[in-house]
C-alpha atoms as a PDB file:
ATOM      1  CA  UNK A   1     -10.219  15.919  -8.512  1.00  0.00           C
ATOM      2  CA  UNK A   2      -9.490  17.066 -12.296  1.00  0.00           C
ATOM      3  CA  UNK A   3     -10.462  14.901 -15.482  1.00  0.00           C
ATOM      4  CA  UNK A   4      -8.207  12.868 -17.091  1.00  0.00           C
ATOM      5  CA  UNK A   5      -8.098  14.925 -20.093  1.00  0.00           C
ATOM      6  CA  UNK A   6      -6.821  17.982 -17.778  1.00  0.00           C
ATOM      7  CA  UNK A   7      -3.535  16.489 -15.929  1.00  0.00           C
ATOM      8  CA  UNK A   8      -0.696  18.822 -16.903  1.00  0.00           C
ATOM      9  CA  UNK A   9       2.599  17.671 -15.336  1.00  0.00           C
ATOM     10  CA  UNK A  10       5.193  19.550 -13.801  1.00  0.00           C
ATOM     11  CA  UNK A  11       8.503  19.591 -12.939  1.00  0.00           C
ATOM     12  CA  UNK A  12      10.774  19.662  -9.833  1.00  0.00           C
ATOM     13  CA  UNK A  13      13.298  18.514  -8.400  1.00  0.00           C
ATOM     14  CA  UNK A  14      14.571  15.378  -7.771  1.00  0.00           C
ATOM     15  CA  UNK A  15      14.379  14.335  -3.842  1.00  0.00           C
ATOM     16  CA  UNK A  16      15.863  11.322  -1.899  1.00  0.00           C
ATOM     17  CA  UNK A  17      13.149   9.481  -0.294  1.00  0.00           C
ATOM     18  CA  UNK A  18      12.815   9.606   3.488  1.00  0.00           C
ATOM     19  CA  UNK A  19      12.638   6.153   4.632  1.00  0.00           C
ATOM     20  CA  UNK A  20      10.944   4.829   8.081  1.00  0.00           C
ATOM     21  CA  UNK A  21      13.417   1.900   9.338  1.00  0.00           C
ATOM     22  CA  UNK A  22      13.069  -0.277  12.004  1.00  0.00           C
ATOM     23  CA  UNK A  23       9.841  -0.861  14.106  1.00  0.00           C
ATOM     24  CA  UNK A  24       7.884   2.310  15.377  1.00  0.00           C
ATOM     25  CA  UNK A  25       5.463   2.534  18.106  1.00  0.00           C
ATOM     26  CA  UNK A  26       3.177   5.162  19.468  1.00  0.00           C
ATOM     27  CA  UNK A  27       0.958   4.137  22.216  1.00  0.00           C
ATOM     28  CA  UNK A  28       1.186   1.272  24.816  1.00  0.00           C
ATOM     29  CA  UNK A  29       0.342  -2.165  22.524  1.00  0.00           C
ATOM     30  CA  UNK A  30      -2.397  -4.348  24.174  1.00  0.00           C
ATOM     31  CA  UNK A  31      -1.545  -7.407  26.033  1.00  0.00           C
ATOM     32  CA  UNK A  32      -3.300  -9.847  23.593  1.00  0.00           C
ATOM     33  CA  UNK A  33      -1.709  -7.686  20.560  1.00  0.00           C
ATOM     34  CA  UNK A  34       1.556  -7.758  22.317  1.00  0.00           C
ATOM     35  CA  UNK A  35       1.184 -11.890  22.933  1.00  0.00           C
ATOM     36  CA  UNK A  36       0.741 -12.225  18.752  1.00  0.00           C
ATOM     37  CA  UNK A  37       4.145  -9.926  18.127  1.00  0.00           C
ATOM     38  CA  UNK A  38       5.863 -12.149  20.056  1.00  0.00           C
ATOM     39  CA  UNK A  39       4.120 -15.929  18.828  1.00  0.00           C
ATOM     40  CA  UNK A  40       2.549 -14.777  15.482  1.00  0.00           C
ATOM     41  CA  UNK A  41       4.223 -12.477  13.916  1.00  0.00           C
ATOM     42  CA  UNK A  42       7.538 -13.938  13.880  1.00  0.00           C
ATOM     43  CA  UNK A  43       5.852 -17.009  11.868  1.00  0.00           C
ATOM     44  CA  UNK A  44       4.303 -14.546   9.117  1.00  0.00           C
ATOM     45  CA  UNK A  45       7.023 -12.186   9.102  1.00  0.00           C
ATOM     46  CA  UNK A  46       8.420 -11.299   5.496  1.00  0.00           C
ATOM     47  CA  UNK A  47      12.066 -12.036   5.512  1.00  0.00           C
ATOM     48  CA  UNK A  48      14.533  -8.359   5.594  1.00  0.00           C
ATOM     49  CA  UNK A  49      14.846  -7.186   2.299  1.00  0.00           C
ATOM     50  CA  UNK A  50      17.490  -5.656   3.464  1.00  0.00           C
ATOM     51  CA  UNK A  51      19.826  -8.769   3.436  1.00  0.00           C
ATOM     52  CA  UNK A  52      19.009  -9.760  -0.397  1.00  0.00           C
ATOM     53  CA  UNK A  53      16.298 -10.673  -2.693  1.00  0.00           C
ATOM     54  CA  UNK A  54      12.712 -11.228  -1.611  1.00  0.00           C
ATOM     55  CA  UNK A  55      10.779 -14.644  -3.207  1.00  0.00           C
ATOM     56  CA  UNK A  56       7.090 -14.674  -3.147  1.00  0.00           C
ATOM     57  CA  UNK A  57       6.736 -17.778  -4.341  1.00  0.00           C
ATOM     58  CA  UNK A  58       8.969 -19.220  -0.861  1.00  0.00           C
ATOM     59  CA  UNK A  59       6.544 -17.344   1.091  1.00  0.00           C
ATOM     60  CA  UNK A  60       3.476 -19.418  -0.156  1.00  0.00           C
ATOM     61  CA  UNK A  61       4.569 -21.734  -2.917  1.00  0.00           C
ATOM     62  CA  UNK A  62       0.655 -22.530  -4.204  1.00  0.00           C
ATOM     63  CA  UNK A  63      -0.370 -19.006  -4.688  1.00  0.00           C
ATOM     64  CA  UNK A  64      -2.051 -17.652  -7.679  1.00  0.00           C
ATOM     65  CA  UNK A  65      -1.241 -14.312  -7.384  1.00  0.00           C
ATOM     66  CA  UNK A  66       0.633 -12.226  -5.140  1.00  0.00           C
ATOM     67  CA  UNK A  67      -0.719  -8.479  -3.668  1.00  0.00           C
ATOM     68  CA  UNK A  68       0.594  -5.455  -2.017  1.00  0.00           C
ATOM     69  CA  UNK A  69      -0.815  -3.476   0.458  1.00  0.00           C
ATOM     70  CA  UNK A  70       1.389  -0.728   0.890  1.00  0.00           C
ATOM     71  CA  UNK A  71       1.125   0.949   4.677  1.00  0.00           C
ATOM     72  CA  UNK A  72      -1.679  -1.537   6.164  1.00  0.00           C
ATOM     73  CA  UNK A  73      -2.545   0.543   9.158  1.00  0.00           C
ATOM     74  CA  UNK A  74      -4.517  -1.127  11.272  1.00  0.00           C
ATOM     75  CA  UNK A  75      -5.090  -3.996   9.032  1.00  0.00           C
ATOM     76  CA  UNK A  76      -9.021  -3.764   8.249  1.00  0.00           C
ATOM     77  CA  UNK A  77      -8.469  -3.703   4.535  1.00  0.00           C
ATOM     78  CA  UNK A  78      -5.689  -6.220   4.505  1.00  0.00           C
ATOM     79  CA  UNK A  79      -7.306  -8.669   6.805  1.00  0.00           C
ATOM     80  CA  UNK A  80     -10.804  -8.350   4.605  1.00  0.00           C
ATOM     81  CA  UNK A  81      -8.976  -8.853   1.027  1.00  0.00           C
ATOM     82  CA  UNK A  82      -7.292 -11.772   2.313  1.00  0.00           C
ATOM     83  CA  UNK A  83     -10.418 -13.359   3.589  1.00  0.00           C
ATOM     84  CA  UNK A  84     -11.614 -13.161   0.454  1.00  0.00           C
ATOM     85  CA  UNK A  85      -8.664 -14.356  -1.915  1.00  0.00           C
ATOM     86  CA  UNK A  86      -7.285 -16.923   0.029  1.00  0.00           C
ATOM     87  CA  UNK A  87      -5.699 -18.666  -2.771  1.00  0.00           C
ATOM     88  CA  UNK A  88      -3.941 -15.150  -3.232  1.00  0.00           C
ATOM     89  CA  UNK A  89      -0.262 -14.538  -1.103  1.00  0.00           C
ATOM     90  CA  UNK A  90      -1.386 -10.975   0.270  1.00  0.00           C
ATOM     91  CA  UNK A  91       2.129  -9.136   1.430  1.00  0.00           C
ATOM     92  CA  UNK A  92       1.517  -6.485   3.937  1.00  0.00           C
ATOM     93  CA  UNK A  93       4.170  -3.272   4.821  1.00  0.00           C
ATOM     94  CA  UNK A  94       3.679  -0.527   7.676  1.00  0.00           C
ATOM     95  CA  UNK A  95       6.790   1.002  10.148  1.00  0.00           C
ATOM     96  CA  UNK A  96       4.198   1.344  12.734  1.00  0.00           C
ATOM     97  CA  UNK A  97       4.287  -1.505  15.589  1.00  0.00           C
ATOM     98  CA  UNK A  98       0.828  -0.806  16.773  1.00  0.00           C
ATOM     99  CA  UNK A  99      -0.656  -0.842  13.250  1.00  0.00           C
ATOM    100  CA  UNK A 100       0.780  -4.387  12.925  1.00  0.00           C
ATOM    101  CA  UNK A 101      -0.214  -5.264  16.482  1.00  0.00           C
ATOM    102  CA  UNK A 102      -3.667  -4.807  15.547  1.00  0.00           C
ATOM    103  CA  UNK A 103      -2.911  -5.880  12.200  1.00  0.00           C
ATOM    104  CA  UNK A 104      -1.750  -9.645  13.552  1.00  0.00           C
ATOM    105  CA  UNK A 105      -5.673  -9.579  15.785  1.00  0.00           C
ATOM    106  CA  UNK A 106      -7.402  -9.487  12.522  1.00  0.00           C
ATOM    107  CA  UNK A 107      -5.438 -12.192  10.932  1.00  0.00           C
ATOM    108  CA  UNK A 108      -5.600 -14.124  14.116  1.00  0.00           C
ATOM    109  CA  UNK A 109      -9.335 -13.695  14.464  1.00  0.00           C
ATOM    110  CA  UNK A 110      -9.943 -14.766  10.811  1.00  0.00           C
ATOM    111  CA  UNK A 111      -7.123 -17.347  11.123  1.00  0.00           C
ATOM    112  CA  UNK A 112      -5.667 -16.424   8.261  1.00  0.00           C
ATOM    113  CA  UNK A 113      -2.924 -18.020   6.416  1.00  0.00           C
ATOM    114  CA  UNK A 114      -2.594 -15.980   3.402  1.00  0.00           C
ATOM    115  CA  UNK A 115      -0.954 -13.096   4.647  1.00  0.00           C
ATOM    116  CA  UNK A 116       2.810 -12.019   5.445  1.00  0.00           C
ATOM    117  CA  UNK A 117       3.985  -9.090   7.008  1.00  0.00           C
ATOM    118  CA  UNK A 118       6.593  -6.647   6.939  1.00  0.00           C
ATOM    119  CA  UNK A 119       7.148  -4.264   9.764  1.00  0.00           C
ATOM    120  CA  UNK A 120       8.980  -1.935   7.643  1.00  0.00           C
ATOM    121  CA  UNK A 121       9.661   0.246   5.026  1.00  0.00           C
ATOM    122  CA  UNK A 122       7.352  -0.694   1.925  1.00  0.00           C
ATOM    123  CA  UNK A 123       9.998   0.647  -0.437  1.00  0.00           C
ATOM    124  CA  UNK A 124      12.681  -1.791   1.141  1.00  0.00           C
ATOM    125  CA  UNK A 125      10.288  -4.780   0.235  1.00  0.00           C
ATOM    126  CA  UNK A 126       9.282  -3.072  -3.505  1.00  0.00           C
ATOM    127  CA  UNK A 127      13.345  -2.881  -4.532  1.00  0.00           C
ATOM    128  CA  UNK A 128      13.573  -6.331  -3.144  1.00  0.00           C
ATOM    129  CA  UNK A 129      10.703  -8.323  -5.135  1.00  0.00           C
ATOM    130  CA  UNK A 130      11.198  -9.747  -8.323  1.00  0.00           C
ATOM    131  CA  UNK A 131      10.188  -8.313 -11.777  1.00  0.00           C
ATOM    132  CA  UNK A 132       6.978  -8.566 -12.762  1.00  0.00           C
ATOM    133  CA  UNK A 133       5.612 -10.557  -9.692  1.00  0.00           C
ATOM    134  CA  UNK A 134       2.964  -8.666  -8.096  1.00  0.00           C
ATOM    135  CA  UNK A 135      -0.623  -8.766  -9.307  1.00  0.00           C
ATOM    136  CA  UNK A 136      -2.477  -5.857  -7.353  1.00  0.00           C
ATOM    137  CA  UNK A 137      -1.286  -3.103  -5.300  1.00  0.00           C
ATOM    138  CA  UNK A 138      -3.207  -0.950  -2.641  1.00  0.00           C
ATOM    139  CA  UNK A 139      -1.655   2.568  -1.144  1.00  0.00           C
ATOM    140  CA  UNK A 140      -5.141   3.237   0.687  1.00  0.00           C
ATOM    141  CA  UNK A 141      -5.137   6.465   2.679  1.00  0.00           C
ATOM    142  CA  UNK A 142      -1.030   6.866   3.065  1.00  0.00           C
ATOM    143  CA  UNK A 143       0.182   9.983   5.221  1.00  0.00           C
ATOM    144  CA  UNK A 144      -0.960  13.457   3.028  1.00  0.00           C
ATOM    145  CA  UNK A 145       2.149  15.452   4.942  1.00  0.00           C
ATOM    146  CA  UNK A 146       0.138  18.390   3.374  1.00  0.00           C
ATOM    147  CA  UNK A 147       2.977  21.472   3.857  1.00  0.00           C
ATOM    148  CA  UNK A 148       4.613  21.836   0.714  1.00  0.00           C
ATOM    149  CA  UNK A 149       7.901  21.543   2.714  1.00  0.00           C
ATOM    150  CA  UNK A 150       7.328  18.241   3.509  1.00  0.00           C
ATOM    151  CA  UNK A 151       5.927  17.159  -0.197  1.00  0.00           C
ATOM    152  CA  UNK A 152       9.276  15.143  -0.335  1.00  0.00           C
ATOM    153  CA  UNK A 153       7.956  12.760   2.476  1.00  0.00           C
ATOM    154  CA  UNK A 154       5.092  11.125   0.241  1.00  0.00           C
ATOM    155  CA  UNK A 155       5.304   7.819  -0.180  1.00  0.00           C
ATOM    156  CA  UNK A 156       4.131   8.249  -4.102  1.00  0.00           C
ATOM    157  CA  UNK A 157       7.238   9.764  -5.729  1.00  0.00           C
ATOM    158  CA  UNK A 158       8.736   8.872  -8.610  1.00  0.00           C
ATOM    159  CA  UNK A 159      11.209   6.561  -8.173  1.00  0.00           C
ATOM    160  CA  UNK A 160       8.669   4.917  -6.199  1.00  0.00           C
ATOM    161  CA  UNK A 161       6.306   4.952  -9.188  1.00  0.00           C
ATOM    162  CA  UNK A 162       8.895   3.364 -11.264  1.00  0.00           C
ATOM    163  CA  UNK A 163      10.135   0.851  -8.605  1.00  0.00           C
ATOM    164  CA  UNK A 164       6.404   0.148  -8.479  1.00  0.00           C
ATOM    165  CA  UNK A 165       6.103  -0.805 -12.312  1.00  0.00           C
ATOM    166  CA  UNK A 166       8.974  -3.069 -12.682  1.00  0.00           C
ATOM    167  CA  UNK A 167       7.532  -5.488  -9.270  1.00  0.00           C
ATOM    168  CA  UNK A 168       4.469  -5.300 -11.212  1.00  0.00           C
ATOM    169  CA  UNK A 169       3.343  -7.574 -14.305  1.00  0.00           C
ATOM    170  CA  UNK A 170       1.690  -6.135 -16.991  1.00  0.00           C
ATOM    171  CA  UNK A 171      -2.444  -5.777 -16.543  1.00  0.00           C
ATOM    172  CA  UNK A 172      -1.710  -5.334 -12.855  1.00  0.00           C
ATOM    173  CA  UNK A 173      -3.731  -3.548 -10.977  1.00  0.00           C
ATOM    174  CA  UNK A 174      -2.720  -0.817  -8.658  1.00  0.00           C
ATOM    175  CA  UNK A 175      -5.002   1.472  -6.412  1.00  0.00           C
ATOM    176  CA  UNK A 176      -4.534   4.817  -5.012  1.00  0.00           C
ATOM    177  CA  UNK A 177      -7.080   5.904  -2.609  1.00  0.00           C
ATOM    178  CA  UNK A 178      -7.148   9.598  -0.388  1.00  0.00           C
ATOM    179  CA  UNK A 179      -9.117  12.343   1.318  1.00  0.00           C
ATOM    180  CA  UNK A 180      -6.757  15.043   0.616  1.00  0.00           C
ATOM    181  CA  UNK A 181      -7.300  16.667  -2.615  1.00  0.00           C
ATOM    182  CA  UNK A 182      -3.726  17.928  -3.109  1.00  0.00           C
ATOM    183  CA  UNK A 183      -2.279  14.348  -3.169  1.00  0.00           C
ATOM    184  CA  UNK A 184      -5.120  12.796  -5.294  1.00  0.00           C
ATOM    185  CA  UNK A 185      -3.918  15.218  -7.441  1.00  0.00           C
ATOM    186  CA  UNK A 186      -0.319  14.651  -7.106  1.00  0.00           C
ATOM    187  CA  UNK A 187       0.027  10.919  -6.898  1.00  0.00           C
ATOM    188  CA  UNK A 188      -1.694  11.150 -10.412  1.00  0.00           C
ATOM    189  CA  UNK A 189       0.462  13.098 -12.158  1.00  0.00           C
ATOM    190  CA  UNK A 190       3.685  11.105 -11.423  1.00  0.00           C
ATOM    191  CA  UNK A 191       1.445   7.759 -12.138  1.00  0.00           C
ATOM    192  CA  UNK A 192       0.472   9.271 -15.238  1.00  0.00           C
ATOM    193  CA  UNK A 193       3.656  10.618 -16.308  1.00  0.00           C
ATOM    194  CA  UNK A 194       5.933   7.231 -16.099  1.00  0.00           C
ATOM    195  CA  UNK A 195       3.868   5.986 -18.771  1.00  0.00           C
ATOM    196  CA  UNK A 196       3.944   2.644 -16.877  1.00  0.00           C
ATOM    197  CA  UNK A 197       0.252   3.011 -15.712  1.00  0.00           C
ATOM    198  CA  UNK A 198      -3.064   3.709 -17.901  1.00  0.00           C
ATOM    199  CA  UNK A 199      -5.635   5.021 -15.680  1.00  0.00           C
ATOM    200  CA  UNK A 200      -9.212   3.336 -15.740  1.00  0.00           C
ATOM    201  CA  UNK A 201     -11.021   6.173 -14.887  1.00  0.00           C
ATOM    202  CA  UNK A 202     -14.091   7.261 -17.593  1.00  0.00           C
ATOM    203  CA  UNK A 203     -16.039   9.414 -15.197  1.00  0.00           C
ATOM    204  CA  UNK A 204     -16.408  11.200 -12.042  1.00  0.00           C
ATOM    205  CA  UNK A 205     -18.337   8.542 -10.351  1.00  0.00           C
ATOM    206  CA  UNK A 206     -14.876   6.205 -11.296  1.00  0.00           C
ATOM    207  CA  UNK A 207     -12.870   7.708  -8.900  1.00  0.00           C
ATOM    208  CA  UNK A 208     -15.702   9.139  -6.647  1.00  0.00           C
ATOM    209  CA  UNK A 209     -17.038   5.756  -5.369  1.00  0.00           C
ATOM    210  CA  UNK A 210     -15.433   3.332  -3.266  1.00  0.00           C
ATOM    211  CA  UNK A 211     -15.267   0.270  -5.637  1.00  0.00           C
ATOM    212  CA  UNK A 212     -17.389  -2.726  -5.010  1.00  0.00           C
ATOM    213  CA  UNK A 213     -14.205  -4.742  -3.371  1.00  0.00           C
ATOM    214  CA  UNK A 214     -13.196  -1.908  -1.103  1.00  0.00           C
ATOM    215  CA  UNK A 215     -13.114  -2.584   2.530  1.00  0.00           C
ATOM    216  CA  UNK A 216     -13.469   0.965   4.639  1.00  0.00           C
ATOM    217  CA  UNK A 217     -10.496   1.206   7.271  1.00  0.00           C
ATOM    218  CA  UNK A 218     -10.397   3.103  10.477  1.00  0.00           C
ATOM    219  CA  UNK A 219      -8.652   6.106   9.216  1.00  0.00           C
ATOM    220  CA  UNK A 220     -10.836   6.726   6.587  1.00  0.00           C
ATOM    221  CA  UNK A 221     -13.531   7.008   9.378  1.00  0.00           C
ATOM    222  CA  UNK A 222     -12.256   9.319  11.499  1.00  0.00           C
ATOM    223  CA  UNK A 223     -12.168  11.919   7.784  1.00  0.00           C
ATOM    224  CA  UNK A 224      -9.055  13.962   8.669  1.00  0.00           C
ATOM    225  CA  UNK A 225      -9.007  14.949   4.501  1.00  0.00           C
ATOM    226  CA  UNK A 226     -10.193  18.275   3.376  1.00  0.00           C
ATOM    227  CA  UNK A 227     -12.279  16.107   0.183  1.00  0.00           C
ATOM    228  CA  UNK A 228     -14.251  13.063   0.317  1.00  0.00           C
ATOM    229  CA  UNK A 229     -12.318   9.976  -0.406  1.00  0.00           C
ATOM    230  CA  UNK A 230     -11.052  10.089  -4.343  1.00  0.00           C
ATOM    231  CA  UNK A 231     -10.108   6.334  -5.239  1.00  0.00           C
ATOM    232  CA  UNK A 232      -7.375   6.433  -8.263  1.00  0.00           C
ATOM    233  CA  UNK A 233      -7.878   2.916 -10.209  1.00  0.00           C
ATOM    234  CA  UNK A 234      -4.598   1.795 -12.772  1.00  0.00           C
ATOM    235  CA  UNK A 235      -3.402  -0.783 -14.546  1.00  0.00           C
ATOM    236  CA  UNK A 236       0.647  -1.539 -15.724  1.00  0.00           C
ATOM    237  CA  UNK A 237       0.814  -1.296 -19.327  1.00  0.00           C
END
């Protein structure tokens, strides 16, 4: 991870981002999980932002604040914010139908009522949220795809970035959290360069330590990175 002072930006080309659509599974779901797709997912379920606009405020008309978590994974983090904010609407997007499965247990366990999900592309749901309407945004750990061929297939790009800043309302908070050096570094530089985000960071230790909210999720675990986890803190100008 390089200092602040030392980001130096570069150019390339522009890319059309490759979305995930529809729901995707990998492994045989669970009987119990596969019971909640069917009862309580369809009751938490974040309407397709594919057929128009998305309103938070429909979703859970008394909440204070409204949160991202962009590609929930198995749902450890997302469950454990929301238990803790439950005055805040927490809005939840993976593609994967297993992540949600297990996803749906947590919520179900904790019987939370905070929480809406979208089995999905995250970028469908960004484009469809109003300006200036989410609070706090978590991309914790998305997929590195580490060949330089497949660069284009990160989430963090930057129309992303800049789809990002308009949902977002000024003092948000947005953070950026992997265990793959090349991305830390890369996500970074196309936060940093929209000049929609100021990032917090003063020291080493800022971006080296989990901060004191953080809730550790499976995949961080297991430690597939090539660094220790570097957690990227900003806030929308």
């Amino acid at each position: 991870m390089t200092d602040p002072s030392d980001q130096t930006p570069s150019t390339e080309g522009a890319h059309r981002p490759l979305r995930s659509y529809g729901r995707i599974k990998s492994r045989t779901i669970k009987p119990a999980q596969g019971a909640l797709l069917d009862t309580l997912l369809p009751r938490i379920a974040i309407p397709d932002p594919e057929l128009g606009p998305i309103n938070p405020q429909a979703l859970m008309p008394h909440a204070a604040e409204v949160w991202l978590e962009i590609g929930f994974g198995g749902g450890e983090h997302l469950a454990g914010q929301a238990a803790k904010r439950p005055d805040v609407l927490f809005l939840g997007a993976e593609p994967f139908l297993n992540g949600a499965a297990s996803a749906l247990r947590h919520l179900s366990e904790r019987n939370l009522a905070n929480v809406r999900l979208l089995v999905g592309d995250a970028r469908l749901l960004i484009n469809a949220l109003p300006k200036a309407s989410l609070s706090q945004v978590f991309i914790l750990f998305p997929d590195p795809w580490p060949k330089a061929r497949h660069h284009k297939r990160r989430l963090v790009q930057d129309d992303v970035v800049q789809e990002l800043a308009r949902a977002m309302r000024p003092g948000g908070r947005l953070r950026f959290a992997t265990d793959w050096a090349d991305y830390a570094d890369w996500a970074l530089e196309r936060f940093l360069r929209s000049e929609a985000f100021d990032w917090t960071a003063h020291c080493a230790d800022d971006w080296r330590r989990a901060p004191d909210d953080h809730v550790t999720t499976r995949y961080q675990e297991k430690k597939l990175g090539d660094i220790a986890p570097v957690y990227l803190d900003l806030v929308r100008r």
